[in-house]
C-alpha atoms as a PDB file:
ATOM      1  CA  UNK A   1     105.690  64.630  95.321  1.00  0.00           C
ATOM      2  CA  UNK A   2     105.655  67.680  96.588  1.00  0.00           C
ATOM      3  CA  UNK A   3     102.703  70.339  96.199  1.00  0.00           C
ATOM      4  CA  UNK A   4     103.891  73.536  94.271  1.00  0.00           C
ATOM      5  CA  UNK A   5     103.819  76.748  96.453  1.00  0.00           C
ATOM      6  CA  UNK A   6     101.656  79.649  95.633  1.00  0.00           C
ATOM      7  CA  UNK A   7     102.653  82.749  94.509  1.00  0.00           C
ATOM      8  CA  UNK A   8     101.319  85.917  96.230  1.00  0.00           C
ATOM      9  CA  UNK A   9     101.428  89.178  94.619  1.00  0.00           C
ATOM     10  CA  UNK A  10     103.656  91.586  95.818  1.00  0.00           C
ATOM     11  CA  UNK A  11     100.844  94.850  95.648  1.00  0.00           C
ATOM     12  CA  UNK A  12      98.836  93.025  97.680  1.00  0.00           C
ATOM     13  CA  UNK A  13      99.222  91.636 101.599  1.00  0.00           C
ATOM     14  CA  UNK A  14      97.612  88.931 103.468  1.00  0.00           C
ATOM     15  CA  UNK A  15      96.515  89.602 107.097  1.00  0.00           C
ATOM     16  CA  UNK A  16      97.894  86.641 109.036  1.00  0.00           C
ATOM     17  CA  UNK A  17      95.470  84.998 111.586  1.00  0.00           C
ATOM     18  CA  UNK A  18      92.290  85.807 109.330  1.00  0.00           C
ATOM     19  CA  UNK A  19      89.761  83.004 109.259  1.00  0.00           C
ATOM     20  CA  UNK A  20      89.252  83.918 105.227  1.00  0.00           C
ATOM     21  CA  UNK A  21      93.347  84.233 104.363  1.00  0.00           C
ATOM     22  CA  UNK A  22      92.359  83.065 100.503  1.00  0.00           C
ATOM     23  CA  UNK A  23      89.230  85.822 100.290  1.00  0.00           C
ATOM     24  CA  UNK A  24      90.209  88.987 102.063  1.00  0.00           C
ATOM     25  CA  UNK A  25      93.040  90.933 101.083  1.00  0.00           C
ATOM     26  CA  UNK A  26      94.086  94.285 101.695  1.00  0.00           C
ATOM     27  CA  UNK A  27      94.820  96.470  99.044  1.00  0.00           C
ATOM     28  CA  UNK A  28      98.228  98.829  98.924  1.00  0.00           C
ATOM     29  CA  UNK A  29      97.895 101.945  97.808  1.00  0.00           C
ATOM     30  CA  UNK A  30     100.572 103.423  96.144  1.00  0.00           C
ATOM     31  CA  UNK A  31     101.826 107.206  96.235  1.00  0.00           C
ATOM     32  CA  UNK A  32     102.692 108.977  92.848  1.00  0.00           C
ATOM     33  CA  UNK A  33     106.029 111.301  93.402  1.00  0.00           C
ATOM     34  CA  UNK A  34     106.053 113.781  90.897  1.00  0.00           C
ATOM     35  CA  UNK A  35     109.199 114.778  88.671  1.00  0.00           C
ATOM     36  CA  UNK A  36     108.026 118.176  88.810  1.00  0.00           C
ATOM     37  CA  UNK A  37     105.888 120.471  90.907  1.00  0.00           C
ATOM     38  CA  UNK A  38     102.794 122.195  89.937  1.00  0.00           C
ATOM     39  CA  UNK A  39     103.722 125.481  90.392  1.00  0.00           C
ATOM     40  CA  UNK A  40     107.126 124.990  87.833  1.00  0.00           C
ATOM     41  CA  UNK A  41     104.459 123.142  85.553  1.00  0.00           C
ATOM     42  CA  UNK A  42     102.650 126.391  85.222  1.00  0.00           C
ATOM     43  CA  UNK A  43     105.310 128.446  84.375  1.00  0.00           C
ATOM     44  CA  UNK A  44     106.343 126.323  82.279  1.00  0.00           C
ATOM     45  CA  UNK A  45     103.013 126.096  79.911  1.00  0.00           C
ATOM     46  CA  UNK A  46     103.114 129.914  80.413  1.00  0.00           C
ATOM     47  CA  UNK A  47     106.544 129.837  78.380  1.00  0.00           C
ATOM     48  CA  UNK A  48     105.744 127.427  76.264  1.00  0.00           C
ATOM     49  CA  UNK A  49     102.312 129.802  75.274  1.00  0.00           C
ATOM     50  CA  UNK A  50     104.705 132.486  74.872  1.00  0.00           C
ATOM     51  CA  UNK A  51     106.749 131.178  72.538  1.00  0.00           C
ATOM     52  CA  UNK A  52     104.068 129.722  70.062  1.00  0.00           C
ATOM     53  CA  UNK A  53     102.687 133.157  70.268  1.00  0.00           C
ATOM     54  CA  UNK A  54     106.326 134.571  68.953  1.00  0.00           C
ATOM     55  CA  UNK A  55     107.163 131.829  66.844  1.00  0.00           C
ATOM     56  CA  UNK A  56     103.392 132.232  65.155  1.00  0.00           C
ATOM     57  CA  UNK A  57     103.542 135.947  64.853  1.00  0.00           C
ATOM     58  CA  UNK A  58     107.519 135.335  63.164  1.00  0.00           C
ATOM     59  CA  UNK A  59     105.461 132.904  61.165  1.00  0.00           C
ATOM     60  CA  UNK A  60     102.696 135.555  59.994  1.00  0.00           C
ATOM     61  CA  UNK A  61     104.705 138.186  59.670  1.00  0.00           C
ATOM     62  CA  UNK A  62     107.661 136.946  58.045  1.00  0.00           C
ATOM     63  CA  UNK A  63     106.267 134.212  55.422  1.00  0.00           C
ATOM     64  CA  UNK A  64     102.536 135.011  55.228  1.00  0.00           C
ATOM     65  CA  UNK A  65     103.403 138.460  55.195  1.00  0.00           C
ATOM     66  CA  UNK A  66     106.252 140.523  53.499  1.00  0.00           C
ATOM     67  CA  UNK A  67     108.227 141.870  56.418  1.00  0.00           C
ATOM     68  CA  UNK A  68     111.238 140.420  57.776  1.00  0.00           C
ATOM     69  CA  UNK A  69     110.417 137.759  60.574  1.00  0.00           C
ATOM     70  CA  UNK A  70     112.814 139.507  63.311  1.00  0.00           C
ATOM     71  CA  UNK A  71     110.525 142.819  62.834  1.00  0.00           C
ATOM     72  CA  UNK A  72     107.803 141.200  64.796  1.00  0.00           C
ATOM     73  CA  UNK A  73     109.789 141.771  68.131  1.00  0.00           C
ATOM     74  CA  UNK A  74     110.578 145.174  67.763  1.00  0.00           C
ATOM     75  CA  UNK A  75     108.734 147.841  69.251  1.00  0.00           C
ATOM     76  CA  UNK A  76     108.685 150.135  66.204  1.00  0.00           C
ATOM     77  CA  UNK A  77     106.171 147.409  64.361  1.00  0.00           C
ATOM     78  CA  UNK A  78     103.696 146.790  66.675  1.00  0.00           C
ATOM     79  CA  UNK A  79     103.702 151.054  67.543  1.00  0.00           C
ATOM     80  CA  UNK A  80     102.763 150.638  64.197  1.00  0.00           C
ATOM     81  CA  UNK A  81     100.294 148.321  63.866  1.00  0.00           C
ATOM     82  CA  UNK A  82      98.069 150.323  66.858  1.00  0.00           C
ATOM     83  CA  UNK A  83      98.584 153.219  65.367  1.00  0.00           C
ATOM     84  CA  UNK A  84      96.738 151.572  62.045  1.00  0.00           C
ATOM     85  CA  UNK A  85      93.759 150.030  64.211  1.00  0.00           C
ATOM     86  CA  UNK A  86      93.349 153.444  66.740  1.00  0.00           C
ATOM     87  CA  UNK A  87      93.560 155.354  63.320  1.00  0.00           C
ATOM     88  CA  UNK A  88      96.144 157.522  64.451  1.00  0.00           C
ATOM     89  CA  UNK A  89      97.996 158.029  60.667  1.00  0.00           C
END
């Protein structure tokens, strides 16, 4: 009969000639790639925050409030609303 074969792990290599080839093997380290840079991560959580903050003022302005949601990006509203905190009229 004949005496089944042993199956090494592919991560891992044995050092040939070592006195211990059972006990001492090295490990591989392996490199991450990454699909996309840092600096294109950042922008795009800086977009993302952008539009929740548009989306959630469309939300408060439109439903919660009584305006129309598309008001919220024009000028003329938020001139408005400063004027009403600095106390202008």
């Amino acid at each position: 009969m004949t005496e089944p074969t042993k199956k090494v792990s592919s991560r891992k290599e044995h050092k040939k000639g070592d006195a211990n080839d059972g006990k001492k093997q090295k490990k591989t380290w392996w490199v991450q790639i990454r699909l996309f840079p840092i600096w294109l991560r950042i922008i795009l959580v800086l977009v993302l925050i952008v539009l929740a903050a548009a989306l959630g003022a469309m939300v408060g302005y439109g439903v919660i409030g009584d305006g129309e949601p598309r008001d919220v990006l024009k000028w003329e509203t938020w001139q408005h609303i400063i004027d009403i905190i600095s106390g202008k009229k």
